[in-house]
Protein backbone atom coordinates (compact mmCIF):
# COMPACT_ATOMS: atom_id res chain seq x y z
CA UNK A 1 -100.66 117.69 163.03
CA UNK A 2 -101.91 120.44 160.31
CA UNK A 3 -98.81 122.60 160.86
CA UNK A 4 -98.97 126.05 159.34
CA UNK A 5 -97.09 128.81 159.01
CA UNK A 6 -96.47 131.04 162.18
CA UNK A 7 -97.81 127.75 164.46
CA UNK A 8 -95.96 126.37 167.76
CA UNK A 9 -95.26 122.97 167.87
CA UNK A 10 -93.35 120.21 170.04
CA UNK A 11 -91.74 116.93 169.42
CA UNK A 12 -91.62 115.20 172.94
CA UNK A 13 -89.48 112.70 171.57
CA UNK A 14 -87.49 113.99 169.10
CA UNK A 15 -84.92 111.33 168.27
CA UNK A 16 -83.30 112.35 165.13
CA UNK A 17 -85.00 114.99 164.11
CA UNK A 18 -87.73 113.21 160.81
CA UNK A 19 -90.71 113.91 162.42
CA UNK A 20 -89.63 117.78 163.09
CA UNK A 21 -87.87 118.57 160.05
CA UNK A 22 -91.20 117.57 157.77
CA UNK A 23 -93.36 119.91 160.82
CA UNK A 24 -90.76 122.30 160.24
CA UNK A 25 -91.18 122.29 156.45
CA UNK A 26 -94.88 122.29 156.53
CA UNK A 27 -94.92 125.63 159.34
CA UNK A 28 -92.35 127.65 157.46
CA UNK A 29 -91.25 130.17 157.04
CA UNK A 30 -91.63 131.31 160.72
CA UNK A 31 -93.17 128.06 162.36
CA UNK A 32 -91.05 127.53 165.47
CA UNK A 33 -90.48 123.94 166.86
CA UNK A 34 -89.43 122.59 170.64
CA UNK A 35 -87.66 119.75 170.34
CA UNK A 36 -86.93 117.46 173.33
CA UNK A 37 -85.58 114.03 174.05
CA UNK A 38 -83.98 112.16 176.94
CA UNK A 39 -81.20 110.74 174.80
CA UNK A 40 -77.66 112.84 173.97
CA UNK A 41 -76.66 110.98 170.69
CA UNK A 42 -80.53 111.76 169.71
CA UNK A 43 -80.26 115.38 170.48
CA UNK A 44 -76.84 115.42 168.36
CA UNK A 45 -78.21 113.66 165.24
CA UNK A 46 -81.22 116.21 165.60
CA UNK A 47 -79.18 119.30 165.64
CA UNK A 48 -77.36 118.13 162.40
CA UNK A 49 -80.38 117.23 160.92
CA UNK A 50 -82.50 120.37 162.23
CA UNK A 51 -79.35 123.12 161.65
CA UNK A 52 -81.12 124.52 158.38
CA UNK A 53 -83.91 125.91 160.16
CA UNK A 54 -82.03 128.06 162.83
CA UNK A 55 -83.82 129.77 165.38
CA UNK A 56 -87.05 128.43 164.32
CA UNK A 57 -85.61 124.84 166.65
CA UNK A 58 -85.10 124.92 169.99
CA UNK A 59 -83.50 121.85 171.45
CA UNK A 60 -83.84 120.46 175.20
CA UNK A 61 -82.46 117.24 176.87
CA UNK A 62 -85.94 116.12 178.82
CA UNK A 63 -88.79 113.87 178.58
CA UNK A 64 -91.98 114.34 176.94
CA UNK A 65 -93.65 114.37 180.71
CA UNK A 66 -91.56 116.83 181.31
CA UNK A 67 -92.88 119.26 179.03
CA UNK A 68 -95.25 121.58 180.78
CA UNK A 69 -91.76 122.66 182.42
CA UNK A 70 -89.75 122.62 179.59
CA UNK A 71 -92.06 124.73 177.29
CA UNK A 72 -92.43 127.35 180.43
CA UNK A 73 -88.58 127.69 180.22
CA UNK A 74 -88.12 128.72 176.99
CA UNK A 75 -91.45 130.75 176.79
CA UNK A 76 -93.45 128.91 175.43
CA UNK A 77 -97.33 128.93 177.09
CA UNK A 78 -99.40 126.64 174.62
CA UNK A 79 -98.25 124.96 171.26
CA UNK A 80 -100.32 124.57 168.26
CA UNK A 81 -99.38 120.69 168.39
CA UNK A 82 -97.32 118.04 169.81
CA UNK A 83 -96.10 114.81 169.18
CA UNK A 84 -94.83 111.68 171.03
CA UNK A 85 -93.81 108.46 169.58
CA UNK A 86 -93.47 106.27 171.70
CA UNK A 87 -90.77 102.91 172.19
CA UNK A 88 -87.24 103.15 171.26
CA UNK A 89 -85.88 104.62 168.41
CA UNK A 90 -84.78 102.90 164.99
CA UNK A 91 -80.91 104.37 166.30
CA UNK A 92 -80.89 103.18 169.65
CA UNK A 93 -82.07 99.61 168.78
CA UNK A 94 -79.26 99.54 165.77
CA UNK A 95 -76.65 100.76 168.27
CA UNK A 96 -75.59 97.22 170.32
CA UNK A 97 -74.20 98.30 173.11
CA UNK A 98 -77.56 100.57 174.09
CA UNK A 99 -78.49 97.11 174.96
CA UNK A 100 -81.84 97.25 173.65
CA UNK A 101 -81.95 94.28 170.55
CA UNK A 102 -81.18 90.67 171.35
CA UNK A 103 -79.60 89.82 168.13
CA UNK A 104 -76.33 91.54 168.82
CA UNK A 105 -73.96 91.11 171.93
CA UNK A 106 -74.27 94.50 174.20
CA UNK A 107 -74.63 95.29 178.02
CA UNK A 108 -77.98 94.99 179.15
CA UNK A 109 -78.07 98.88 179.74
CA UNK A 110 -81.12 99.44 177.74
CA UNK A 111 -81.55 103.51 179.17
CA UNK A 112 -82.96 105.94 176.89
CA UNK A 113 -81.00 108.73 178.65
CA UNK A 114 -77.53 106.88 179.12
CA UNK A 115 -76.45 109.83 181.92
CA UNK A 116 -78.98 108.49 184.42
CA UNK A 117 -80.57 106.03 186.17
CA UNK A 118 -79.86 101.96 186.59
CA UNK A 119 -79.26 99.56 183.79
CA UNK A 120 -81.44 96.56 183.04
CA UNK A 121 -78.67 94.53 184.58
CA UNK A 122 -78.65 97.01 187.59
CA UNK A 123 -82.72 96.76 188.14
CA UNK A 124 -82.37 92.42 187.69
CA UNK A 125 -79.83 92.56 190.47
CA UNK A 126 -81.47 95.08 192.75
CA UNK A 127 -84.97 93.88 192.54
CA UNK A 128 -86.54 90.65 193.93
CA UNK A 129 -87.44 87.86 191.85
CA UNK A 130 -91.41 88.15 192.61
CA UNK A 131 -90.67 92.13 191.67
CA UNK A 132 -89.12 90.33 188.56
CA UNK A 133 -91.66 88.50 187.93
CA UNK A 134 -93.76 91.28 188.30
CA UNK A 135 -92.50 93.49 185.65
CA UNK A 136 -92.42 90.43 182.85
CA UNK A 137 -95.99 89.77 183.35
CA UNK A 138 -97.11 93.29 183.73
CA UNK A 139 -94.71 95.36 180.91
CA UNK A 140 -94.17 91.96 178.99
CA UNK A 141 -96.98 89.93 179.25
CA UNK A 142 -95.07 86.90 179.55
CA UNK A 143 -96.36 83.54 179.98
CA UNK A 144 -93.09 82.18 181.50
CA UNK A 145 -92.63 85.03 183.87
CA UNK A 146 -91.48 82.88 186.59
CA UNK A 147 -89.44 80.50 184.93
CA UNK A 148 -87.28 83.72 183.19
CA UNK A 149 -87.08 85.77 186.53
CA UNK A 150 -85.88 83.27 188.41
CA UNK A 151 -83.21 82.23 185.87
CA UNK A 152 -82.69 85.54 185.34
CA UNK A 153 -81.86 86.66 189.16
CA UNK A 154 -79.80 83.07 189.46
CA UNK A 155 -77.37 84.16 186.92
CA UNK A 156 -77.08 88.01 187.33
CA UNK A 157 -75.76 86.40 190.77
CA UNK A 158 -73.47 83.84 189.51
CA UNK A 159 -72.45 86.59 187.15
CA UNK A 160 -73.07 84.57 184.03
CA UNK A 161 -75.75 87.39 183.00
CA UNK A 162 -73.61 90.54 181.43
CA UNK A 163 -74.79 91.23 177.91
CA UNK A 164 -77.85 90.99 175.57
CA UNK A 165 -76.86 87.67 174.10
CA UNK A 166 -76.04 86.15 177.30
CA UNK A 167 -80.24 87.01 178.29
CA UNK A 168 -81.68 85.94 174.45
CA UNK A 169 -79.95 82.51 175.35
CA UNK A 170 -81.55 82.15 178.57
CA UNK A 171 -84.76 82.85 177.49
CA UNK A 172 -84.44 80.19 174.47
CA UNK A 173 -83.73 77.75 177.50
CA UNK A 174 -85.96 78.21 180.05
CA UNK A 175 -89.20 78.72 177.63
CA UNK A 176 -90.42 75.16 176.70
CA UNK A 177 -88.98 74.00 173.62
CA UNK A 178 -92.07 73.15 172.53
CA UNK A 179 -93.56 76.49 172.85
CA UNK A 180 -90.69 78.29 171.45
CA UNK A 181 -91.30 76.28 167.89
CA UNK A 182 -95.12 77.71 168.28
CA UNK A 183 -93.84 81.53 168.56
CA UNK A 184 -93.75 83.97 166.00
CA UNK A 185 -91.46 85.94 167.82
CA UNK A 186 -88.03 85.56 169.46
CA UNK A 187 -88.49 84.46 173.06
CA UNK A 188 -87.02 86.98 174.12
CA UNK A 189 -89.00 89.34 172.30
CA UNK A 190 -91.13 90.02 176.07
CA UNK A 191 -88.49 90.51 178.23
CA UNK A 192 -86.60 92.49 177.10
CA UNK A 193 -90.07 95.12 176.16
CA UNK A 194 -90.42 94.53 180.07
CA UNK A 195 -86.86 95.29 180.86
CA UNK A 196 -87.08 98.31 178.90
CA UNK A 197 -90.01 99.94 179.90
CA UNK A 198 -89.35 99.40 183.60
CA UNK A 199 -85.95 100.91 183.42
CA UNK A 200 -86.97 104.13 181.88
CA UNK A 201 -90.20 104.01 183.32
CA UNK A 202 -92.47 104.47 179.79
CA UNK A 203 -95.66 103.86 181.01
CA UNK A 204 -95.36 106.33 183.93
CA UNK A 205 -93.94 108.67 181.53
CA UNK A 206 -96.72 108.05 179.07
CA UNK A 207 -99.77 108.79 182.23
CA UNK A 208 -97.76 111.82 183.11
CA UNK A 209 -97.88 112.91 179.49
CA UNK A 210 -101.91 112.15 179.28
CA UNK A 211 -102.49 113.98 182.23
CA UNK A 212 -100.91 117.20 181.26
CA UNK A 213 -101.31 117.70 177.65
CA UNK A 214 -104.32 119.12 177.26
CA UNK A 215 -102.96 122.15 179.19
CA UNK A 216 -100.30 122.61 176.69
CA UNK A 217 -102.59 123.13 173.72
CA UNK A 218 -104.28 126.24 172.25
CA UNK A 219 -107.54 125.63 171.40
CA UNK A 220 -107.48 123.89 167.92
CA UNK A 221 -104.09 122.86 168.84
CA UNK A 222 -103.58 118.65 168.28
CA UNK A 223 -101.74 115.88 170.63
CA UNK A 224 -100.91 113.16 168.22
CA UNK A 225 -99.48 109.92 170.00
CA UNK A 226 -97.77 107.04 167.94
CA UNK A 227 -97.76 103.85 170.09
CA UNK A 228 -96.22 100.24 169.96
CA UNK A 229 -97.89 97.89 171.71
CA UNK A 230 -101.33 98.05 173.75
CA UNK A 231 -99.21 98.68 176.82
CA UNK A 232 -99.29 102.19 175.11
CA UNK A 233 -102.05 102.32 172.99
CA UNK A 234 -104.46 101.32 175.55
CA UNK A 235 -103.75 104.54 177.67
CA UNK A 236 -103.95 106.89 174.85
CA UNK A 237 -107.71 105.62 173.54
CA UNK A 238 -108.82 105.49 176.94
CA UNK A 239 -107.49 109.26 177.51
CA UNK A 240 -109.06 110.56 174.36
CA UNK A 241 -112.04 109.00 174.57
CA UNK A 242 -112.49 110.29 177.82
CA UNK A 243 -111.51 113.79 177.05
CA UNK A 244 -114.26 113.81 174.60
CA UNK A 245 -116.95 112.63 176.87
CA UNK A 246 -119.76 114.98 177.80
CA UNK A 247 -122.92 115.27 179.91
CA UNK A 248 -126.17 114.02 178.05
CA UNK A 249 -128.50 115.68 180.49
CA UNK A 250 -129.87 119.33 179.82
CA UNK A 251 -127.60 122.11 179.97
CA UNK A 252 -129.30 123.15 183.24
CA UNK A 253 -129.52 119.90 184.95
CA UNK A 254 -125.67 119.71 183.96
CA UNK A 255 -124.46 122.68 185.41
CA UNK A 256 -125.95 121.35 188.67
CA UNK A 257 -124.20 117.97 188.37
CA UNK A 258 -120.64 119.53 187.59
CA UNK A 259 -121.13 117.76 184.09
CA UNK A 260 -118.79 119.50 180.74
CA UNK A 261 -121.63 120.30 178.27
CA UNK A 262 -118.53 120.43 175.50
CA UNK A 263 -115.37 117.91 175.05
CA UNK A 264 -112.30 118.48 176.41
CA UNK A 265 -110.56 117.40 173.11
CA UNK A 266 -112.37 115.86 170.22
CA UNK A 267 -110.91 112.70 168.72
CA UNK A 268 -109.51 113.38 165.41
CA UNK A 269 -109.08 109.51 164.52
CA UNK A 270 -112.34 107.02 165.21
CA UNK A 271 -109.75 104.11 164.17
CA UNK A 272 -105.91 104.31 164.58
CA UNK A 273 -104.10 105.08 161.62
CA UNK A 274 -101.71 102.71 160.77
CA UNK A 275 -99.00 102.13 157.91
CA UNK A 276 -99.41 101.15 154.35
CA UNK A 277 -98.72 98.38 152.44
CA UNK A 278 -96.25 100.84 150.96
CA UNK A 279 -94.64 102.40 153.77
CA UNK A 280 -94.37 98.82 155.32
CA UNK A 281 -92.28 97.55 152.54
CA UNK A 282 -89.96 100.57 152.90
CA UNK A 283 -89.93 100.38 156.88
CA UNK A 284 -90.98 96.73 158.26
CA UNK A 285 -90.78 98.36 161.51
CA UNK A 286 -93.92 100.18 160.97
CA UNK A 287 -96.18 97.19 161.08
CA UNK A 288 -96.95 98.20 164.90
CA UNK A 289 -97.59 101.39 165.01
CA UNK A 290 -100.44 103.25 165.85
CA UNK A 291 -101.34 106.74 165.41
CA UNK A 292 -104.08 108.20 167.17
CA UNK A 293 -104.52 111.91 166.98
CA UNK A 294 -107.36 114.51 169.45
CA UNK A 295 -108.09 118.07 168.57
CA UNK A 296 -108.09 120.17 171.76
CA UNK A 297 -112.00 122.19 172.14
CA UNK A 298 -112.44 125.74 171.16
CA UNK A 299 -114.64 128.30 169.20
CA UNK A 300 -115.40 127.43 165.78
CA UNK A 301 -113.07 129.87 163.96
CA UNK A 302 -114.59 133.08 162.17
């Protein structure tokens, strides 16, 4: 990110308020900070954690695609950086009745922004099984698609298919015993990523994000992504790398062909940056997550 002092900067998913405090810290003393998440108890926790920094914060309830609006509405015409880290935060999985971990008992609500939109258990009911089947394979990648959706839609209509638990079992029973012994995950691990990102739409979100960002930034200014899985990852390498592309012919012969003689963005990180052995032991939740970071084009400074 490279925040200084007297820099712009936004936190598209803010959560509670770690990632912005240290940009904070790092920008004072006049760095100024738009933070913005979809979640309410997020936006709470942030303000408590934020409150030292006073007018320097400026908190929204949104999404990260929605930022080209939100940064309009509070003035803001270009930031020196932003940020989006992706998946669901370390709160909302603790928090059982969000509905987003398997290994407690909660309704399968699983929203990011609880004020809006349908529940998991809302989407299995309202959906058809091949549209359940669907989302598994495509946001889940799971091998037992069919077997799960259709279990899945057969209970949410007997009504035997309320809460998290209630799912976790059914996917233990419908996978192939012997192919649960074989996983290193919890079978259940797949649907409920699917169930997740289709109800608050994260990939969507995510391409609405890549589209607009480069508009946001100053030149200089950085887009730093932290991703998941390669649902998300994918996206983000594909976006930078092609923001970086440019014509190989003359400068001429370019012109002509509507070619970019200089990058959009430059990529800031060849590899994704991932956590240490260190951090890992201190946050096991780490052991996904991917950084990749551009540099939006300008002028070499004087």
């Amino acid at each position: 990110m490279a925040p200084r002092a007297g820099g712009v900067y936004a936190d598209g998913t803010l959560g509670g308020g770690g990632h912005a405090r240290l940009i904070l810290e790092a920008s004072g003393p006049d760095g100024r900070l738009v933070g913005v998440d979809r979640d309410p108890a997020a936006l709470a926790a942030a303000r408590e954690t934020l409150a030292a920094f006073g007018d320097r914060v400026t908190l929204v309830h949104g999404t990260f695609a929605e930022l080209p609006t939100i940064l309009a509405a509070v003035g803001v015409a270009q930031v020196d950086g932003v940020l989006v880290d992706l998946g669901v935060s370390s709160h909302q999985f603790d928090t059982a009745q969000r509905g987003f971990s398997f290994r407690a008992p909660g309704e399968l609500d699983m929203r990011m922004d609880p004020t809006s939109g349908e529940t998991a258990l809302e989407l299995v009911r309202r959906v058809s099984v091949e549209d359940l089947i669907a989302i598994l394979r495509e946001f889940g990648e799971e091998k037992f698609a069919g077997r799960i959706a259709r279990a899945m839609k057969q209970d949410a209509d007997a009504g035997t298919l309320t809460t998290t638990t209630e799912l976790a079992a059914l996917c233990a029973r419908v996978i192939p015993s012997a192919e649960v012994r074989r996983m290193k995950i919890d079978p259940a691990t797949r649907t409920f990523q699917a169930l997740r990102i289709a109800v608050n739409r994260e990939i969507e979100q995510l391409e609405t994000f890549l589209k607009d960002f480069p508009e946001l930034l100053k030149p200089h200014g950085h887009c730093l992504v932290i991703s998941f899985h390669s649902l998300e990852d994918r996206p983000v390498k594909e976006r930078f790398r092609a923001l970086e592309w440019t014509s190989r012919l003359p400068a001429d012969l370019a012109a002509k062909a509507g070619e970019r003689m200089h990058p959009i963005c430059t990529v800031l990180t060849k590899k994704p940056v991932t956590a240490s052995e260190a951090e890992l032991a201190r946050n096991p939740r780490a052991r996904s997550a991917k950084l990749r970071a551009c540099e939006k084009y300008g002028e070499a400074s004087s």
